[in-house]
N, C-alpha and C. Protein backbone atom coordinates (compact mmCIF):
# COMPACT_ATOMS: atom_id res chain seq x y z
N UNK A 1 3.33 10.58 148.12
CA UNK A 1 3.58 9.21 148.48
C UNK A 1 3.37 9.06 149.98
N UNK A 2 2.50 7.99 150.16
CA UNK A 2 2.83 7.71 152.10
C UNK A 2 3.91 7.45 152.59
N UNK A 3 4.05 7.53 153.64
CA UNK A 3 5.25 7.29 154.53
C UNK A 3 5.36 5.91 154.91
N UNK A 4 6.58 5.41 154.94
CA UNK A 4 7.34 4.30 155.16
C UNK A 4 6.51 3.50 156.32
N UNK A 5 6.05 4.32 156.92
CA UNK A 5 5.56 3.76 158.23
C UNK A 5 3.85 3.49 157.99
N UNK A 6 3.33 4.40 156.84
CA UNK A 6 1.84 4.08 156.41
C UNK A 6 2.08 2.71 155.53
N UNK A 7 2.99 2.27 154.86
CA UNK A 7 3.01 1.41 154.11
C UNK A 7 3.39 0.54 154.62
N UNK A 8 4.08 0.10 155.96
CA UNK A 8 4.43 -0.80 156.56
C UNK A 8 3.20 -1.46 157.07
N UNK A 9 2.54 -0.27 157.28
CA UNK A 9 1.41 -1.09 158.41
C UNK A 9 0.59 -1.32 157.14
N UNK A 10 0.07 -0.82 155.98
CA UNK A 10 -0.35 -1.72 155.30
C UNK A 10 -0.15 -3.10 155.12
N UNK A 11 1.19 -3.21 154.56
CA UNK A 11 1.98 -4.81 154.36
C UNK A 11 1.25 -6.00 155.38
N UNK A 12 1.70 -5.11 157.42
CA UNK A 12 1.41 -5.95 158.32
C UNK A 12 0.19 -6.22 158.32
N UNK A 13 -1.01 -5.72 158.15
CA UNK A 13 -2.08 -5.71 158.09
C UNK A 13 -2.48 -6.76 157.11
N UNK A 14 -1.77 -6.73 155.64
CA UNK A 14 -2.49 -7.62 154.49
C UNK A 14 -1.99 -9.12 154.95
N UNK A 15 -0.93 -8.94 156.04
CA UNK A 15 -0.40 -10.43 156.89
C UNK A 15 -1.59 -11.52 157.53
N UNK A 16 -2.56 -10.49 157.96
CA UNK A 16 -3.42 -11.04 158.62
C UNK A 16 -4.40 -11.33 158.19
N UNK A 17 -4.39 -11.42 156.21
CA UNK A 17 -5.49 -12.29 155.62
C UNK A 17 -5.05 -13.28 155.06
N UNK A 18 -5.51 -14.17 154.74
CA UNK A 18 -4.94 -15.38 154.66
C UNK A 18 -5.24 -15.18 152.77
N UNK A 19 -4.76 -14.54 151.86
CA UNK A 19 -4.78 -14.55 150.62
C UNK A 19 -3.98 -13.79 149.95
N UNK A 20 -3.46 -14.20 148.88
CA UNK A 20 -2.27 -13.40 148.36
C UNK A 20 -2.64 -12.27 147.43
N UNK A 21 -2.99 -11.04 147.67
CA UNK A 21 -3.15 -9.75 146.85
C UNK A 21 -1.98 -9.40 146.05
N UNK A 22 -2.56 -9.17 144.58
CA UNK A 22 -1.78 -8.37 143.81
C UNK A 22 -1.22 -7.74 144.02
N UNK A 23 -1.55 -6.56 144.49
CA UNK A 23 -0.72 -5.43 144.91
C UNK A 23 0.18 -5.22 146.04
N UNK A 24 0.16 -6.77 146.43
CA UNK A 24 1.04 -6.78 147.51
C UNK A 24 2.98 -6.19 147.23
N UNK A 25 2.72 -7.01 145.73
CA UNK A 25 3.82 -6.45 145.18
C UNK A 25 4.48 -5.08 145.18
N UNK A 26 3.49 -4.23 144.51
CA UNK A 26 3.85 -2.76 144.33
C UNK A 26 3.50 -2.18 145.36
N UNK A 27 2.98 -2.65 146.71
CA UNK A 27 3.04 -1.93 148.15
C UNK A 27 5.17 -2.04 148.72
N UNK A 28 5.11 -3.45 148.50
CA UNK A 28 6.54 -3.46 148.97
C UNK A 28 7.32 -2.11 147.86
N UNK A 29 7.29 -2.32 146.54
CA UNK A 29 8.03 -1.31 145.55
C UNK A 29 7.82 -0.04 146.67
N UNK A 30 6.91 0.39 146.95
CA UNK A 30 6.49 1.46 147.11
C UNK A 30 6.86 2.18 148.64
N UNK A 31 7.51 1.10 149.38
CA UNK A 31 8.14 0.88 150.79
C UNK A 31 9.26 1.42 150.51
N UNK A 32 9.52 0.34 149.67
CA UNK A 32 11.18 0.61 149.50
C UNK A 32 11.55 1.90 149.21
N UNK A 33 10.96 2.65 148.15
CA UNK A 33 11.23 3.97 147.41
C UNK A 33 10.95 4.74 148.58
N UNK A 34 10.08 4.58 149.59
CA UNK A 34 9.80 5.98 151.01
C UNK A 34 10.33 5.44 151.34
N UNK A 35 11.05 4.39 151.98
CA UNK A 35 12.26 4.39 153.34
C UNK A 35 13.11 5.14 152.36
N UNK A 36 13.50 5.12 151.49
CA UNK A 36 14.58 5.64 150.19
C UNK A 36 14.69 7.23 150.64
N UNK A 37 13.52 7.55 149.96
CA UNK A 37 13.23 9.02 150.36
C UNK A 37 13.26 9.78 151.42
N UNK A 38 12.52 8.77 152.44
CA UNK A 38 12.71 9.51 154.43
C UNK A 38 14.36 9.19 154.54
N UNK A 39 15.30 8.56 153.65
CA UNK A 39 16.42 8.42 154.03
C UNK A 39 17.32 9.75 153.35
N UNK A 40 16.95 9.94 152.38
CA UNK A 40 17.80 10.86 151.24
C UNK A 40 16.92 12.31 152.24
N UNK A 41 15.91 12.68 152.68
CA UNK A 41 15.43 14.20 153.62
C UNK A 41 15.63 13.74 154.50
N UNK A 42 16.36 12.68 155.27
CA UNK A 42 16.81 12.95 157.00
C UNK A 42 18.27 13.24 156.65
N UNK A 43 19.43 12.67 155.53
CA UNK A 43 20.29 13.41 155.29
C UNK A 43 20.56 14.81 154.72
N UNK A 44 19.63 15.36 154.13
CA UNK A 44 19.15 16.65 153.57
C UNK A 44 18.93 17.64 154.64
N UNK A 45 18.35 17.26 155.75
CA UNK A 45 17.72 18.63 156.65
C UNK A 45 19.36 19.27 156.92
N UNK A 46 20.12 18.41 157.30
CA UNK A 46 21.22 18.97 158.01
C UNK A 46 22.40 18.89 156.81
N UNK A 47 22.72 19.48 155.47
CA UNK A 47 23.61 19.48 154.60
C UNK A 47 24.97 19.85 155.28
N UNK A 48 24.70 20.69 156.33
CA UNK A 48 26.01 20.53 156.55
C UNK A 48 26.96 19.41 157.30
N UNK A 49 26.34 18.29 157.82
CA UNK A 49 27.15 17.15 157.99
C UNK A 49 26.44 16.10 156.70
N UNK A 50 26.20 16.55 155.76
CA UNK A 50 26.08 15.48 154.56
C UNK A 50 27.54 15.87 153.81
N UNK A 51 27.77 14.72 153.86
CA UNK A 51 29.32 14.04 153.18
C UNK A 51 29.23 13.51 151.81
N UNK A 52 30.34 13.65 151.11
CA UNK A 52 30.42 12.97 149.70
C UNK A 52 29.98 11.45 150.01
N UNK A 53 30.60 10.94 150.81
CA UNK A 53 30.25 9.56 150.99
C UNK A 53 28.72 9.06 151.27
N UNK A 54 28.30 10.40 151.84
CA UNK A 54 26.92 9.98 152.23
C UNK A 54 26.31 9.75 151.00
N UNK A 55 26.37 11.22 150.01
CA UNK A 55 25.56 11.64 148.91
C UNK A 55 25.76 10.43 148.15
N UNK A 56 26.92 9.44 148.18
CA UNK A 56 27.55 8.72 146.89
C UNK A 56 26.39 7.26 147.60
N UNK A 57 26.61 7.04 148.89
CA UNK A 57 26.14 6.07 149.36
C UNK A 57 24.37 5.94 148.81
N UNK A 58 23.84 7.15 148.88
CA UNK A 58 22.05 7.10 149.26
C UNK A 58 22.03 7.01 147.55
N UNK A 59 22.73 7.45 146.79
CA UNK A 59 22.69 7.39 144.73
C UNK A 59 22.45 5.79 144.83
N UNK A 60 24.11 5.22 145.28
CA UNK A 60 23.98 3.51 145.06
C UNK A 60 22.64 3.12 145.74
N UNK A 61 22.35 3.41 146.76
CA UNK A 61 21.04 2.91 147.45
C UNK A 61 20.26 2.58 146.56
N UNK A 62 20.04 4.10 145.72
CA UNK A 62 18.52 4.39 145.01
C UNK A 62 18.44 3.95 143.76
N UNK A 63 19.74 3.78 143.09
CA UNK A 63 20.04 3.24 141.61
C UNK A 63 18.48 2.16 141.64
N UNK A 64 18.48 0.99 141.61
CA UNK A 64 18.05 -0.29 141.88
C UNK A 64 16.93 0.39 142.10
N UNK A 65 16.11 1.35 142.78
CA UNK A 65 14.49 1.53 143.12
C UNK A 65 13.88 1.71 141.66
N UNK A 66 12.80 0.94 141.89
CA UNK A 66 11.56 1.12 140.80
C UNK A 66 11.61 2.35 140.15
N UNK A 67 11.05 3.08 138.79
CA UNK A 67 11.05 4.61 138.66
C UNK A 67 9.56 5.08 139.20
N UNK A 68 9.68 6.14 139.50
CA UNK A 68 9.03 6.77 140.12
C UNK A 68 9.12 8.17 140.19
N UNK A 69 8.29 9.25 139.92
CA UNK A 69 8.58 10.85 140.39
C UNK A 69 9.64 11.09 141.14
N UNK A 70 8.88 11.11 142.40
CA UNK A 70 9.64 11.69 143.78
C UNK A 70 10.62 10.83 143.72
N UNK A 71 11.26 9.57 143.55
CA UNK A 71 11.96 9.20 143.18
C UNK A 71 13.56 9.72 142.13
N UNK A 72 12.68 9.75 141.31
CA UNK A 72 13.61 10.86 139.91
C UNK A 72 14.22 11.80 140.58
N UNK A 73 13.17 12.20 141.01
CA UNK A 73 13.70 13.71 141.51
C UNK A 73 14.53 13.95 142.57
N UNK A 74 14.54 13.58 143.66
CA UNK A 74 15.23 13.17 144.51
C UNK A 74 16.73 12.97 143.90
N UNK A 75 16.73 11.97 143.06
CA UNK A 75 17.79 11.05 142.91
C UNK A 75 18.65 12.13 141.77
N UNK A 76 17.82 13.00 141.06
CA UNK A 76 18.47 14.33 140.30
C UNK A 76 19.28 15.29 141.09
N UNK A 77 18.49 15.59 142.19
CA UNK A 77 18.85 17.01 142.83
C UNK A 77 20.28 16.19 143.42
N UNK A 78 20.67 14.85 144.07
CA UNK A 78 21.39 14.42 144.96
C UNK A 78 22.40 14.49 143.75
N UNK A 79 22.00 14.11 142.93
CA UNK A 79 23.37 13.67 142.00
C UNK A 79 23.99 15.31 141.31
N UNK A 80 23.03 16.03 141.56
CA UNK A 80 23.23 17.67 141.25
C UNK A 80 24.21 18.01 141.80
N UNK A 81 23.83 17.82 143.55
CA UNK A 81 24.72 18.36 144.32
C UNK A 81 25.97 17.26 144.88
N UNK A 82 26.07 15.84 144.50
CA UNK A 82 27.68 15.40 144.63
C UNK A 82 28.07 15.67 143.51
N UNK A 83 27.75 16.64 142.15
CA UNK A 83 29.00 16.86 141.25
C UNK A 83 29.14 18.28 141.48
N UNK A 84 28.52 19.10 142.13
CA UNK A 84 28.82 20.46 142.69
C UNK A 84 29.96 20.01 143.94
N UNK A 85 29.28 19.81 144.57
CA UNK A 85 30.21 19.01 145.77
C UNK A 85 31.49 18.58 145.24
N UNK A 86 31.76 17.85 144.61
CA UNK A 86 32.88 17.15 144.37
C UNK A 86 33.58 18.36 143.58
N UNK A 87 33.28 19.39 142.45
CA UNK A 87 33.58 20.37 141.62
C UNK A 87 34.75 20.77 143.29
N UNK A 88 33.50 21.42 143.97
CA UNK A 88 34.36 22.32 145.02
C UNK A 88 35.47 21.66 145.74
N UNK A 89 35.67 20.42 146.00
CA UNK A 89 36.24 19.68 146.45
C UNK A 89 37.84 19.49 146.27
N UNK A 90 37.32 19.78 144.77
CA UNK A 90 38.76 19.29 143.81
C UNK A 90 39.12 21.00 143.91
N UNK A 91 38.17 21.94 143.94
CA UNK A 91 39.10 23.32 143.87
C UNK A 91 39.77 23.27 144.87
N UNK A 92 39.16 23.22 146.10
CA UNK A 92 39.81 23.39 147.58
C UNK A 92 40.99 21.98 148.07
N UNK A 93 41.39 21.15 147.05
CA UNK A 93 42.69 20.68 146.67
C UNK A 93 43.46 20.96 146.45
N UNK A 94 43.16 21.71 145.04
CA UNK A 94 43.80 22.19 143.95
C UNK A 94 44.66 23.44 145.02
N UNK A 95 43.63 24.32 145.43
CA UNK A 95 44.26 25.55 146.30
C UNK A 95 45.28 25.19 147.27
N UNK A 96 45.23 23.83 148.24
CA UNK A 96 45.61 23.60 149.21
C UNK A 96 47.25 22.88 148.47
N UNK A 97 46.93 22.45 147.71
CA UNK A 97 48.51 21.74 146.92
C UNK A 97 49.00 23.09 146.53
N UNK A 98 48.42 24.62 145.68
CA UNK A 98 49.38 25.11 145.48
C UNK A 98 49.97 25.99 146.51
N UNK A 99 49.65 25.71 147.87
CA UNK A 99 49.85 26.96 148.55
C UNK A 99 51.37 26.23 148.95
């Protein structure tokens, strides 16, 4: 998929003809899902300040995007790791109440 920033300047570019293209449509779809994605791997590089809240936040984000691969997938692995995440969460509760 291009980057958020290749598809932007598409969009701006189709601004400057004076006719309404089809595919203007599924360029925006297709925006949305890479800002999506450059958003879900700029929280990814650094897991260790990715937060439940984050992981829970970028899911609701992505619910609503078009389907798509990289999309899917993305939106699998994240939801993989806030129920791992959350698993550990509730242990290191669990430990901390019985001590």
């Amino acid at each position: 998929m291009p980057s958020a920033a290749e598809l932007q300047e598409l969009l701006d570019v189709s601004f400057d003809f004076d006719v309404d293209l089809p595919q203007l449509a599924e360029l925006r779809i297709r925006l949305e899902q890479a800002r999506w994605l450059e958003d879900v791997q700029l929280a990814s590089s650094d897991q260790n300040s990715l937060t439940l809240d984050d992981m829970r936040r970028l899911i609701d984000s992505g619910v609503g995007l078009a389907p798509y691969p990289a999309v899917e997938k993305a939106m699998a692995k994240l939801q993989e790791l806030l129920t791992v995440s959350e698993h550990w969460d509730d242990k290191a509760r669990n430990l901390i109440k019985a001590r």
